[in-house]
PDB file of N, CA and C in Angstrom:
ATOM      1  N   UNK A   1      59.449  -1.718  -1.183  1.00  0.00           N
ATOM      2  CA  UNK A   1      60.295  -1.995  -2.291  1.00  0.00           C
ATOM      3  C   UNK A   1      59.485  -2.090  -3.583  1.00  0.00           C
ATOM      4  N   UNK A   2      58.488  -2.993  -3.615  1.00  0.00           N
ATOM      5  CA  UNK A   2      57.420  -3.209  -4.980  1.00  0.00           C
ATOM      6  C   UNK A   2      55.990  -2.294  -4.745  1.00  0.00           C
ATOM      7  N   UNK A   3      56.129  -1.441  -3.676  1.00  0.00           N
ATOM      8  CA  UNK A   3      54.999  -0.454  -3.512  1.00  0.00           C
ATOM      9  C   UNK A   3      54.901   0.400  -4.760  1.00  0.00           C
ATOM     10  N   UNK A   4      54.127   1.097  -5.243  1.00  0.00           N
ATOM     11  CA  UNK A   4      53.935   2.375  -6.038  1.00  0.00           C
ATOM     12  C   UNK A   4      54.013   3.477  -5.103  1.00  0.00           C
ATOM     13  N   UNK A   5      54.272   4.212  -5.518  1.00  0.00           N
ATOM     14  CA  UNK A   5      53.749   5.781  -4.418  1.00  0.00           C
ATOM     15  C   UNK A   5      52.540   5.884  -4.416  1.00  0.00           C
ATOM     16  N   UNK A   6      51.865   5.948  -5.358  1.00  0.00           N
ATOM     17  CA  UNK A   6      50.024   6.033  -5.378  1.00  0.00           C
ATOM     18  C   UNK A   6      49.393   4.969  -4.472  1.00  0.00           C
ATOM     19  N   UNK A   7      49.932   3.518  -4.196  1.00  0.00           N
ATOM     20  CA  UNK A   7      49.458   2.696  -3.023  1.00  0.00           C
ATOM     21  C   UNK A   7      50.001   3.323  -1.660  1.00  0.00           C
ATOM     22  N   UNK A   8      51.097   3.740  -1.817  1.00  0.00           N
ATOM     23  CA  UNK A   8      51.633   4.521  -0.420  1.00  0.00           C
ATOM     24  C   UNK A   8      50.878   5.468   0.303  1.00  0.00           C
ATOM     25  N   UNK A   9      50.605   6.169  -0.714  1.00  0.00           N
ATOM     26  CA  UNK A   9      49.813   7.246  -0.380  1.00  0.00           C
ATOM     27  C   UNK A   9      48.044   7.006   0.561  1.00  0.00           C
ATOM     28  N   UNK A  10      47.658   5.922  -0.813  1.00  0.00           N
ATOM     29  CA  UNK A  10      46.465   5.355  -0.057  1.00  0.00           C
ATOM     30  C   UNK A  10      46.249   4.995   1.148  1.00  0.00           C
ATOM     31  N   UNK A  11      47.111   3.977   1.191  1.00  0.00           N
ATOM     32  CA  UNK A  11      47.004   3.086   2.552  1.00  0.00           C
ATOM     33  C   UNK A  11      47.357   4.396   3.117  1.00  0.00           C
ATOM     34  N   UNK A  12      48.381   5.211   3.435  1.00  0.00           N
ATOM     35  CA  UNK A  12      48.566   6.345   4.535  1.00  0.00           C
ATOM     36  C   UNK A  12      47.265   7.274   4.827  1.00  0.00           C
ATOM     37  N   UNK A  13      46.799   7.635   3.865  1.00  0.00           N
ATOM     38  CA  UNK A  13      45.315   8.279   3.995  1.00  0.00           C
ATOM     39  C   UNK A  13      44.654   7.509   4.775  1.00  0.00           C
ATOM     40  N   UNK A  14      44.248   6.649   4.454  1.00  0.00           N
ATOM     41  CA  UNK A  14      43.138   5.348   5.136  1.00  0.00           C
ATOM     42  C   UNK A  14      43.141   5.090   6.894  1.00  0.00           C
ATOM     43  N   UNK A  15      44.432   4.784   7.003  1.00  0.00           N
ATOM     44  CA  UNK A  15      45.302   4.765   8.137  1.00  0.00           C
ATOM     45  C   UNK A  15      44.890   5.786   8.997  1.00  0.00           C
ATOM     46  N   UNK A  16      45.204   7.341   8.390  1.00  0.00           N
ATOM     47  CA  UNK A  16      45.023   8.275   9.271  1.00  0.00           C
ATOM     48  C   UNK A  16      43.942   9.239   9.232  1.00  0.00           C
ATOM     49  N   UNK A  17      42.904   8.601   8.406  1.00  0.00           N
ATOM     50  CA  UNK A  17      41.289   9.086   8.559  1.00  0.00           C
ATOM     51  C   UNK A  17      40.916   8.430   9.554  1.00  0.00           C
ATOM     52  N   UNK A  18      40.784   6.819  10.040  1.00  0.00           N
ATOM     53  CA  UNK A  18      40.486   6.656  11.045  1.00  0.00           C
ATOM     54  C   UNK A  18      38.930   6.248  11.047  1.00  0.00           C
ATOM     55  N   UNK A  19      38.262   7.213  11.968  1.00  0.00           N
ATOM     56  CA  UNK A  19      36.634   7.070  12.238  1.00  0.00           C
ATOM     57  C   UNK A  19      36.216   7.479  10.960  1.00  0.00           C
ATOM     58  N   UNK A  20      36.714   9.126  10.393  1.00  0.00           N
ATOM     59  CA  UNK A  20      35.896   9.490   9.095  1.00  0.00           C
ATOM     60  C   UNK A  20      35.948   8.707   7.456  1.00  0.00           C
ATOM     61  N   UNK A  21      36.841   7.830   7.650  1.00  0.00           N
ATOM     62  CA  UNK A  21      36.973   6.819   6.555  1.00  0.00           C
ATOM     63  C   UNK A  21      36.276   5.669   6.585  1.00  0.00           C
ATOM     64  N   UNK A  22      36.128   4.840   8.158  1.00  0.00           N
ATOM     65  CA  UNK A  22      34.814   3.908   8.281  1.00  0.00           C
ATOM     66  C   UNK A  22      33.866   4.819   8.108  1.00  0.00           C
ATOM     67  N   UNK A  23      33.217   5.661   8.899  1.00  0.00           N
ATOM     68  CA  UNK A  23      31.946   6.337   8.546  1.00  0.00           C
ATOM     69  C   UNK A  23      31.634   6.382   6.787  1.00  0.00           C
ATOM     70  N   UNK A  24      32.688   7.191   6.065  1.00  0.00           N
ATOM     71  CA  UNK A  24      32.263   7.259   4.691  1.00  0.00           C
ATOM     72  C   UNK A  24      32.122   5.819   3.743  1.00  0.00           C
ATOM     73  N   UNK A  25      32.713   4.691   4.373  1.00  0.00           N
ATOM     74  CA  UNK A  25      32.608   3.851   3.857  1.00  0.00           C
ATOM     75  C   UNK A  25      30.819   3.147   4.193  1.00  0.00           C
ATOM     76  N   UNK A  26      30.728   3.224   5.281  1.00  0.00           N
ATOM     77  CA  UNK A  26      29.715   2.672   5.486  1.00  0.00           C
ATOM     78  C   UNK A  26      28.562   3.442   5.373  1.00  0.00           C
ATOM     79  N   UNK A  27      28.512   4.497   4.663  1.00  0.00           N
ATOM     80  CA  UNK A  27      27.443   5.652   4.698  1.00  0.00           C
ATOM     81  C   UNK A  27      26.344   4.995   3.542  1.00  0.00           C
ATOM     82  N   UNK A  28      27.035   4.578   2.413  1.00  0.00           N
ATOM     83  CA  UNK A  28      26.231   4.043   1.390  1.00  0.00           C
ATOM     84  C   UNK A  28      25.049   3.177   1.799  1.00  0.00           C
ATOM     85  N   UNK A  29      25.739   1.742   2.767  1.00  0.00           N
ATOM     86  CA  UNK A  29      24.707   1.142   3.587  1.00  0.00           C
ATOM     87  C   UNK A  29      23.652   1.700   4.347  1.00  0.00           C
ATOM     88  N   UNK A  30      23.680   2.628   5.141  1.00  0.00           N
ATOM     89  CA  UNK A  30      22.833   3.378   6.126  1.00  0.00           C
ATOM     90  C   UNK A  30      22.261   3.830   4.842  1.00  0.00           C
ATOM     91  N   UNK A  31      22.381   4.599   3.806  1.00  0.00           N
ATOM     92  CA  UNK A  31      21.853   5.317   2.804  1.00  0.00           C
ATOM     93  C   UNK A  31      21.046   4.190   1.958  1.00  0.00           C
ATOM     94  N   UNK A  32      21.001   3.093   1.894  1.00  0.00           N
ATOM     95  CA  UNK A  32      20.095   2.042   1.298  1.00  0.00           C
ATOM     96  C   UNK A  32      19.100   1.665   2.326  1.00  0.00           C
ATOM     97  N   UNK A  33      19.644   1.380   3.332  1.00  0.00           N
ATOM     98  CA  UNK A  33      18.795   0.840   4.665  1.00  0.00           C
ATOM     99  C   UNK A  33      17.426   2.446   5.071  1.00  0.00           C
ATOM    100  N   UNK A  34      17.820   3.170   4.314  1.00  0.00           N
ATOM    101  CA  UNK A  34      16.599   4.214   4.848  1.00  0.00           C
ATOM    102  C   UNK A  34      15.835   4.306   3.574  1.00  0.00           C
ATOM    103  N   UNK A  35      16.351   4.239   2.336  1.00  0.00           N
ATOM    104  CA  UNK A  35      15.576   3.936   1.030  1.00  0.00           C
ATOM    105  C   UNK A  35      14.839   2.755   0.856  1.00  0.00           C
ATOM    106  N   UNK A  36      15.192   1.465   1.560  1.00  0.00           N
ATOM    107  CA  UNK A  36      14.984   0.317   1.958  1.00  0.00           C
ATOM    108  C   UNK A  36      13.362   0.923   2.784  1.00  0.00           C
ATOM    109  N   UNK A  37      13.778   1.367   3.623  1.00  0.00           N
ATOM    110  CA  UNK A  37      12.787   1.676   4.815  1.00  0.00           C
ATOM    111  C   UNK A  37      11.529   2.298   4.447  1.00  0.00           C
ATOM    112  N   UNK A  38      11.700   3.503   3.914  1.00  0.00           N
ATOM    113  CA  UNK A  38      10.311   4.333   3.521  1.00  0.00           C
ATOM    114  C   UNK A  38      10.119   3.617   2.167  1.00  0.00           C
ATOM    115  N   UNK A  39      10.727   3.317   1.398  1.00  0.00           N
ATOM    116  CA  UNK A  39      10.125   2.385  -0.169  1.00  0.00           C
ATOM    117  C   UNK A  39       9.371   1.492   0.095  1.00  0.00           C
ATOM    118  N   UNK A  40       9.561   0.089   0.679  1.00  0.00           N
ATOM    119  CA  UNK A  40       9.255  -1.081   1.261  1.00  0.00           C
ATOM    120  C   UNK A  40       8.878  -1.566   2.440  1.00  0.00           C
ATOM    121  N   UNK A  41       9.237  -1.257   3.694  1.00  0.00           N
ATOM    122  CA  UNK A  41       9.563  -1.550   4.938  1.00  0.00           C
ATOM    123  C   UNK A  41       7.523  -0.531   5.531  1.00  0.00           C
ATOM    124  N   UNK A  42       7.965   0.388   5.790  1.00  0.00           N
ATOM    125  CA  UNK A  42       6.920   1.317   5.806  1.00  0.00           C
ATOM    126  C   UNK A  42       5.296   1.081   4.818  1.00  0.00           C
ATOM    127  N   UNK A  43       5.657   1.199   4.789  1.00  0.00           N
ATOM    128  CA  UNK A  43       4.084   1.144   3.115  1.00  0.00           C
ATOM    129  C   UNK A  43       3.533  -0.095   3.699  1.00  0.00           C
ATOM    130  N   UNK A  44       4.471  -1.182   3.811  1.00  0.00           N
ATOM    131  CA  UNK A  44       4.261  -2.423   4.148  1.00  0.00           C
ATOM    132  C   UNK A  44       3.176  -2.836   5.270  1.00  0.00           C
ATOM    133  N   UNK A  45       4.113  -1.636   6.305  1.00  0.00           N
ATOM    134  CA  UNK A  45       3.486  -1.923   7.862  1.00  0.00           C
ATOM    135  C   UNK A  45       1.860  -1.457   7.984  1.00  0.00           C
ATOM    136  N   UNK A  46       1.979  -0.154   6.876  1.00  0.00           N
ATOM    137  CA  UNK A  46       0.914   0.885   7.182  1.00  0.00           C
ATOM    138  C   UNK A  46      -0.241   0.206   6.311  1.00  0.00           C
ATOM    139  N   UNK A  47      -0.254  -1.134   5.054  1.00  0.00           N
ATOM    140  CA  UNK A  47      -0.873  -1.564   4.962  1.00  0.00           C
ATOM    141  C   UNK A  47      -1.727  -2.696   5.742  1.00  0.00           C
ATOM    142  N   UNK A  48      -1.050  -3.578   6.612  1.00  0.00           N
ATOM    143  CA  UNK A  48      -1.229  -4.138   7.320  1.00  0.00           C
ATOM    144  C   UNK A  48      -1.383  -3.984   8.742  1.00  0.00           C
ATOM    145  N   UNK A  49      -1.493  -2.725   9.204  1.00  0.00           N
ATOM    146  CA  UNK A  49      -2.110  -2.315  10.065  1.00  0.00           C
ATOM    147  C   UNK A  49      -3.953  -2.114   9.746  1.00  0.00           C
ATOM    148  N   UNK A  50      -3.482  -1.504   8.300  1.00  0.00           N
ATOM    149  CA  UNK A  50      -5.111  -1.194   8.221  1.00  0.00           C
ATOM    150  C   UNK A  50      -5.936  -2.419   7.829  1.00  0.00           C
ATOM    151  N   UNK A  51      -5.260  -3.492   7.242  1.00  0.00           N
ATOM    152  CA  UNK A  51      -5.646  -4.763   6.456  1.00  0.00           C
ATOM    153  C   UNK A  51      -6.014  -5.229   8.481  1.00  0.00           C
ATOM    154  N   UNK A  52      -5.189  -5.079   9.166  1.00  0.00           N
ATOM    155  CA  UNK A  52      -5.918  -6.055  10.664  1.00  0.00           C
ATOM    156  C   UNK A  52      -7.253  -5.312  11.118  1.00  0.00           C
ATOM    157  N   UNK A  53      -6.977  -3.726  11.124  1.00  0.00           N
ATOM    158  CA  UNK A  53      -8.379  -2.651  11.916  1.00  0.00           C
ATOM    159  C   UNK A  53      -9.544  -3.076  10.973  1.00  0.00           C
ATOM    160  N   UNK A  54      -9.207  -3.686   9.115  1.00  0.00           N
ATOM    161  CA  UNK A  54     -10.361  -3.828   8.560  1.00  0.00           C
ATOM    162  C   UNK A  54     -11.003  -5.121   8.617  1.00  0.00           C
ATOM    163  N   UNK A  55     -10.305  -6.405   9.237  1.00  0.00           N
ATOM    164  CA  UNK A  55     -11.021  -7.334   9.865  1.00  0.00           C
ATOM    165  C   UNK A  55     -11.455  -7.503  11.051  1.00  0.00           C
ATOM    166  N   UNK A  56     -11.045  -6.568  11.976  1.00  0.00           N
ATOM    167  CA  UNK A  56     -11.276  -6.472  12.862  1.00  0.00           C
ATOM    168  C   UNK A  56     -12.817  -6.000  13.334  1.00  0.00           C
ATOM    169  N   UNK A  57     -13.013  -4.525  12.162  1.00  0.00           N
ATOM    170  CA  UNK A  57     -14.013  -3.968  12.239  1.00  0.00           C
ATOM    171  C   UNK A  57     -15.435  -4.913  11.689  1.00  0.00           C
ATOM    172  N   UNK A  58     -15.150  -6.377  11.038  1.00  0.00           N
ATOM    173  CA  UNK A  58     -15.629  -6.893  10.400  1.00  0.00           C
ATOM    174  C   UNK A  58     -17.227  -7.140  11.532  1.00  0.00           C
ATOM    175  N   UNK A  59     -18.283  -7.216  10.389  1.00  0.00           N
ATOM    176  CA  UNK A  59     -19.285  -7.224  11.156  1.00  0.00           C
ATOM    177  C   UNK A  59     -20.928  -7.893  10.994  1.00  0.00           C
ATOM    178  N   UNK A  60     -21.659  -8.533  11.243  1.00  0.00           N
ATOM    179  CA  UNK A  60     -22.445  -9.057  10.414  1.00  0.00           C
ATOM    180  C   UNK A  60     -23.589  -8.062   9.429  1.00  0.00           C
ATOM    181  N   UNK A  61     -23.558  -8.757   7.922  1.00  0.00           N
ATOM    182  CA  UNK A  61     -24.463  -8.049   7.409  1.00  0.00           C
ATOM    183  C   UNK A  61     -23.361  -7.064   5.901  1.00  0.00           C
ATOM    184  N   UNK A  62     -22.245  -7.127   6.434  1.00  0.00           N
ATOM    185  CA  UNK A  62     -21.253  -6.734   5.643  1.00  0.00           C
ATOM    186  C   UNK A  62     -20.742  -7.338   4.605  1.00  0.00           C
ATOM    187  N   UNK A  63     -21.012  -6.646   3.435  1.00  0.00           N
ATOM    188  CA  UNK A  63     -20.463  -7.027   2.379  1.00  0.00           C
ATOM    189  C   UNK A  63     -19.320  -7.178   1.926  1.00  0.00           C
ATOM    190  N   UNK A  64     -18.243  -8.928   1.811  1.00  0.00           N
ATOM    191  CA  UNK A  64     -17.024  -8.512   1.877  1.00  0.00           C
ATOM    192  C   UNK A  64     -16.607  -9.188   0.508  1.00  0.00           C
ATOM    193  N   UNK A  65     -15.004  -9.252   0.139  1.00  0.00           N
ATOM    194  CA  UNK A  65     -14.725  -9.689  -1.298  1.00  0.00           C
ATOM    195  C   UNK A  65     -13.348 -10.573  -0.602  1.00  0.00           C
ATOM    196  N   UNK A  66     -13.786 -11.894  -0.882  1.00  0.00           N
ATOM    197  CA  UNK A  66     -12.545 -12.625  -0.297  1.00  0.00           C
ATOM    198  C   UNK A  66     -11.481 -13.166  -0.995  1.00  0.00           C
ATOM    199  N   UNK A  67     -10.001 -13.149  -0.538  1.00  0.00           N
ATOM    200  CA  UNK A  67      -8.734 -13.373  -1.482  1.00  0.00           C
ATOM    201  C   UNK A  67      -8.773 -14.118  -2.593  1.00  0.00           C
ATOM    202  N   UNK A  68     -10.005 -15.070  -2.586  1.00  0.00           N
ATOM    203  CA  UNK A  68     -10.273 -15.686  -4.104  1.00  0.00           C
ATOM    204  C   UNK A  68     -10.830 -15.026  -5.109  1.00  0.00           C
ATOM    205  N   UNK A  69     -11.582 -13.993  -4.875  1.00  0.00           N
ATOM    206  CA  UNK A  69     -12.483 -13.084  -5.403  1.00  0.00           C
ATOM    207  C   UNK A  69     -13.680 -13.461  -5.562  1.00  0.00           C
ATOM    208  N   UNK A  70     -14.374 -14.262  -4.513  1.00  0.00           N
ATOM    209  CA  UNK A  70     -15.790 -14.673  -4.100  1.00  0.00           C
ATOM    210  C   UNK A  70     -16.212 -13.140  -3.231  1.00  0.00           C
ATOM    211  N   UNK A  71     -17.818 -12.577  -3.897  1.00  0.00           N
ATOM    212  CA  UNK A  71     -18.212 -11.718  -3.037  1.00  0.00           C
ATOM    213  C   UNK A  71     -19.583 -12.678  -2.205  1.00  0.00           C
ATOM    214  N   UNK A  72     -19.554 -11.927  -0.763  1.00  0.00           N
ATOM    215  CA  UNK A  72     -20.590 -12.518  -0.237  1.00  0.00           C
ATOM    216  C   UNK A  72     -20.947 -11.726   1.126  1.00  0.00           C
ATOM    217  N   UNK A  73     -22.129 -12.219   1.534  1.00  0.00           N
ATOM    218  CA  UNK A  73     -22.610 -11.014   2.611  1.00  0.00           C
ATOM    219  C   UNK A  73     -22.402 -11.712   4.155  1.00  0.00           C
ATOM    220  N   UNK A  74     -21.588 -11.721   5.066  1.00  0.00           N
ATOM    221  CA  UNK A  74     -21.064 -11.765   6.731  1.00  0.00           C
ATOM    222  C   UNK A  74     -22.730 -12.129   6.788  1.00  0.00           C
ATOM    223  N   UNK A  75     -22.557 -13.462   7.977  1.00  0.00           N
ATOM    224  CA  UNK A  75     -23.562 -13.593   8.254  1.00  0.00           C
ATOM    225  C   UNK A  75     -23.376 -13.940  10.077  1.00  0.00           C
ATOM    226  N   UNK A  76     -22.140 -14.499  10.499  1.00  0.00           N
ATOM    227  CA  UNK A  76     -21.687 -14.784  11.260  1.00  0.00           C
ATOM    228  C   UNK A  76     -20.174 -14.145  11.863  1.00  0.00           C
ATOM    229  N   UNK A  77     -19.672 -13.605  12.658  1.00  0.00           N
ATOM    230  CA  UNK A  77     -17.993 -13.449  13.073  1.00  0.00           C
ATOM    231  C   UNK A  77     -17.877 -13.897  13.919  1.00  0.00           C
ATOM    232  N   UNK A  78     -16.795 -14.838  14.274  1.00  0.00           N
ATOM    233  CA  UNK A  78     -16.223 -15.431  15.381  1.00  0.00           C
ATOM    234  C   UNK A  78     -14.954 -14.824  15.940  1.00  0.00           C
ATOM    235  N   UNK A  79     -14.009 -15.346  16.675  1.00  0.00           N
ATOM    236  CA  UNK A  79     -12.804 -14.863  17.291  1.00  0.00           C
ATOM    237  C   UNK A  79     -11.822 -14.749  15.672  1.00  0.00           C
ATOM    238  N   UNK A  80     -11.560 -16.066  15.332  1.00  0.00           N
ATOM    239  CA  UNK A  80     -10.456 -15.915  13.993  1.00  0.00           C
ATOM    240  C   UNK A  80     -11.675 -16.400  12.371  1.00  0.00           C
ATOM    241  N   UNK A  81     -12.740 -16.420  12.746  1.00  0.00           N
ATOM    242  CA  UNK A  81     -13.534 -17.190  11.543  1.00  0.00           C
ATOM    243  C   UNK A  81     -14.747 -15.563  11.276  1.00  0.00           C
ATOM    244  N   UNK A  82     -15.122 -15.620  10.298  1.00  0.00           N
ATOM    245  CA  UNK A  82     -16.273 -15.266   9.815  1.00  0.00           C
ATOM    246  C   UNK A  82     -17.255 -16.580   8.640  1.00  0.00           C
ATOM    247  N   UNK A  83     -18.479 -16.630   8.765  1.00  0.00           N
ATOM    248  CA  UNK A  83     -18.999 -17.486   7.993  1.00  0.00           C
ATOM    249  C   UNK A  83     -20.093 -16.325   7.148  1.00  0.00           C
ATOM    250  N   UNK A  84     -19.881 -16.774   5.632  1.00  0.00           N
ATOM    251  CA  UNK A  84     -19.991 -15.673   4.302  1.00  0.00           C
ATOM    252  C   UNK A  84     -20.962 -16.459   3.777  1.00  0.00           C
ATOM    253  N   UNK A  85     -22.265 -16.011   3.312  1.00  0.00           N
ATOM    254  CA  UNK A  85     -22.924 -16.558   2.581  1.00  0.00           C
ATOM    255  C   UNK A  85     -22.571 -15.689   1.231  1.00  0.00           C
ATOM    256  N   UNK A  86     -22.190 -16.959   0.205  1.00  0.00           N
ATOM    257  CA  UNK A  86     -22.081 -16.712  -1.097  1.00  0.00           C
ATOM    258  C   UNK A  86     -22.724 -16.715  -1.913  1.00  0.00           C
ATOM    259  N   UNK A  87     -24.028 -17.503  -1.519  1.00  0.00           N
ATOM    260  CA  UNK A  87     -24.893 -17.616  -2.293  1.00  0.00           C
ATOM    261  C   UNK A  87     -26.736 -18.033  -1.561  1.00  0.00           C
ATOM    262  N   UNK A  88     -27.393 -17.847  -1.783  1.00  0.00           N
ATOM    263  CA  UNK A  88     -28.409 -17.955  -1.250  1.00  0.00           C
ATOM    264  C   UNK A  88     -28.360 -19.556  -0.738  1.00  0.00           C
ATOM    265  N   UNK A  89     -28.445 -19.456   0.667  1.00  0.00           N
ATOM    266  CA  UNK A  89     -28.388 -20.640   1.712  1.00  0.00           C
ATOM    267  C   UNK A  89     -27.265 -21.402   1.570  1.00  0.00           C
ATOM    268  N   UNK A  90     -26.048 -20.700   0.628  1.00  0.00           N
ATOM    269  CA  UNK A  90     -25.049 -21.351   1.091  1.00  0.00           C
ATOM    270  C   UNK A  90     -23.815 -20.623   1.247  1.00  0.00           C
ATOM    271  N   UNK A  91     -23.607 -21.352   2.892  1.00  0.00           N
ATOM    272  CA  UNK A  91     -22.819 -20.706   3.650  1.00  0.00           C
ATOM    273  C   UNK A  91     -21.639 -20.991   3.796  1.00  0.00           C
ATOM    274  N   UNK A  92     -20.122 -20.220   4.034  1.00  0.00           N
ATOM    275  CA  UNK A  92     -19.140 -21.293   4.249  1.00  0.00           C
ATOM    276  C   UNK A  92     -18.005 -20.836   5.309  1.00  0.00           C
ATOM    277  N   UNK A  93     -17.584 -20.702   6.025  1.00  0.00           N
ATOM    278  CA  UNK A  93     -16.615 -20.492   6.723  1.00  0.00           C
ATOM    279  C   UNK A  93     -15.440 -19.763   6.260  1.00  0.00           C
ATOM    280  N   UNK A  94     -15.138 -18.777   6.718  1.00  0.00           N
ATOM    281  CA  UNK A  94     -13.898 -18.115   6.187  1.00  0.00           C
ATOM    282  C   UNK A  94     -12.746 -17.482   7.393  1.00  0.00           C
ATOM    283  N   UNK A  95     -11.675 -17.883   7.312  1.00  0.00           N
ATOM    284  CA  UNK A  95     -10.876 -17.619   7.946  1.00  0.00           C
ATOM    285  C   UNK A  95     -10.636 -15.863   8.041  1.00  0.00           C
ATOM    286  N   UNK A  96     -10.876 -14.799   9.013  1.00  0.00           N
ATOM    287  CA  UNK A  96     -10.802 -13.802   8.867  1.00  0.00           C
ATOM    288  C   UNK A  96      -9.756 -13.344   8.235  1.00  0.00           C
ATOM    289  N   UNK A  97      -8.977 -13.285   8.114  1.00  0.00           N
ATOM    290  CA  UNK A  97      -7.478 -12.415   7.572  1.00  0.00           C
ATOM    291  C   UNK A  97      -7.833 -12.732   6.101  1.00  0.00           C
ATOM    292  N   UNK A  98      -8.270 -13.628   5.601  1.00  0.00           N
ATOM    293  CA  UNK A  98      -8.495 -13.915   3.866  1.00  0.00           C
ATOM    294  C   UNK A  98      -9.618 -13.212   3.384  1.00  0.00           C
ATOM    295  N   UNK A  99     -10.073 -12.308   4.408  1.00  0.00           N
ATOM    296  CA  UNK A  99     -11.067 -11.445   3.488  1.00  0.00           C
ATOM    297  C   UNK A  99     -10.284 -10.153   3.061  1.00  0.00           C
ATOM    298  N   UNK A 100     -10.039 -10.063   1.846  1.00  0.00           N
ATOM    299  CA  UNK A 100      -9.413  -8.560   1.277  1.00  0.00           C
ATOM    300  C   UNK A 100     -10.225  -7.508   1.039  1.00  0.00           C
ATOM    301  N   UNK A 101     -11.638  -7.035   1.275  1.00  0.00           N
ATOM    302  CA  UNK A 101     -11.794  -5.932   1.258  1.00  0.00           C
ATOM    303  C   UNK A 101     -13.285  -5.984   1.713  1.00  0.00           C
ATOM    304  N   UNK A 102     -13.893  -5.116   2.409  1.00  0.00           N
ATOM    305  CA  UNK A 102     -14.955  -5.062   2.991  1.00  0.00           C
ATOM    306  C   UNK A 102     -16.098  -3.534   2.426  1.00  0.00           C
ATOM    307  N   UNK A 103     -16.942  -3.974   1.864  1.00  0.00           N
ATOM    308  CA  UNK A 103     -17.410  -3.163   1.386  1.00  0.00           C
ATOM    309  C   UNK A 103     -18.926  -2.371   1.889  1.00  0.00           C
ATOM    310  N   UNK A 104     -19.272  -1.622   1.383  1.00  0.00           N
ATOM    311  CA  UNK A 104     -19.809  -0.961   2.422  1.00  0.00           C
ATOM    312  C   UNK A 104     -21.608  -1.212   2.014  1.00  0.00           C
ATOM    313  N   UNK A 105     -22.556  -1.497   3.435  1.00  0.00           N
ATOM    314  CA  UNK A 105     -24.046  -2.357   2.687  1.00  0.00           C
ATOM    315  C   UNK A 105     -24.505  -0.952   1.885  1.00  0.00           C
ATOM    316  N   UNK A 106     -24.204  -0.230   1.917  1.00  0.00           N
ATOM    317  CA  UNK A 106     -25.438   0.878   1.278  1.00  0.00           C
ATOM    318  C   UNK A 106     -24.544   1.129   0.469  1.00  0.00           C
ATOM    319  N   UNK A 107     -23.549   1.025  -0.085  1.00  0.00           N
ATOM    320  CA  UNK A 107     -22.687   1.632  -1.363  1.00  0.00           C
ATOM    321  C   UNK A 107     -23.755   1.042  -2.993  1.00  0.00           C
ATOM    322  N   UNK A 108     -23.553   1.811  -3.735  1.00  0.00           N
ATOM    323  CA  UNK A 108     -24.585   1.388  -5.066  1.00  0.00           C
ATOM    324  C   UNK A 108     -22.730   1.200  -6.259  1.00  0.00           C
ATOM    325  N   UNK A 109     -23.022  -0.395  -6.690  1.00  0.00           N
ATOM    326  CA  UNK A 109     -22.016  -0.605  -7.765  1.00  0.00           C
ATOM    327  C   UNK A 109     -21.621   0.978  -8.768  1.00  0.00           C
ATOM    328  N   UNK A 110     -20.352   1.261  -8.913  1.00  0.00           N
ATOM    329  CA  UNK A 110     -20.222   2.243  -9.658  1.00  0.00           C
ATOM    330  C   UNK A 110     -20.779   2.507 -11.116  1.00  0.00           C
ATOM    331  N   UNK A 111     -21.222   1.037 -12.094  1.00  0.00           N
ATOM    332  CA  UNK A 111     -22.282   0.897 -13.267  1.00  0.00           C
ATOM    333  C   UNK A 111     -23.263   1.135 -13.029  1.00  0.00           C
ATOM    334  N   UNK A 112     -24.076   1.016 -11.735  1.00  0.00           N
ATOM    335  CA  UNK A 112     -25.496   0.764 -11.423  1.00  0.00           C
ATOM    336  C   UNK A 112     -25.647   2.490 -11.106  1.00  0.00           C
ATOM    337  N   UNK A 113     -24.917   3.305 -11.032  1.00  0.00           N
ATOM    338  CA  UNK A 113     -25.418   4.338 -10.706  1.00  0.00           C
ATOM    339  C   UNK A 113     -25.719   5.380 -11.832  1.00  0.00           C
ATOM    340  N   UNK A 114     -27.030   5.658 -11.946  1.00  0.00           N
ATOM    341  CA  UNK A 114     -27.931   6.633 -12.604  1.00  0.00           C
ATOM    342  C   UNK A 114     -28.159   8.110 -12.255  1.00  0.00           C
TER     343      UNK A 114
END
């Protein structure tokens, strides 16, 4: 009675799409959830895979740069610890995963090179 024809119409469409009207509705979602995925999700993993193989590989004698931005040379590795001397005879304990980057003993600073 207070319908429009243009709501009539709708709802009847809707009704008798069925599967291909959920599908198109929900396509947008699946279509974020994979932009979601390779943007963020991915990058993520593939950093932290290599962030574990590079403490892992950790080793004495190695020059590393830790999440505070203290550099210092591996003097010790344990199961979850490495101990870093930062400074001549002083040594300190470092939780492995907080070292962010491990650098290599024979590399020459990129200024220092002539």
């Amino acid at each position: 009675m207070f319908a429009t024809p243009a709501y009539a119409s709708t709802a009847g469409a809707a009704a008798g799409g069925g599967l291909t009207a959920t599908l198109i509705q929900f396509l947008p979602f699946v279509l974020i959830f994979v932009l979601f995925w390779f943007l963020l999700i991915r990058p993520q993993q593939k950093r932290m895979k290599a962030h574990q193989a590079m403490v892992g590989g950790l080793k004495r004698g190695d020059t590393v740069v830790l999440s505070n931005g203290m550099i210092g040379k591996v003097t010790r590795v344990e199961d979850a610890e490495a101990m870093v001397e930062i400074s001549q005879g002083v040594n300190v304990r470092v939780v492995k995963s907080m070292v962010a980057e491990v650098r290599n003993r024979t590399e020459i600073a990129a200024n220092d090179k002539k």
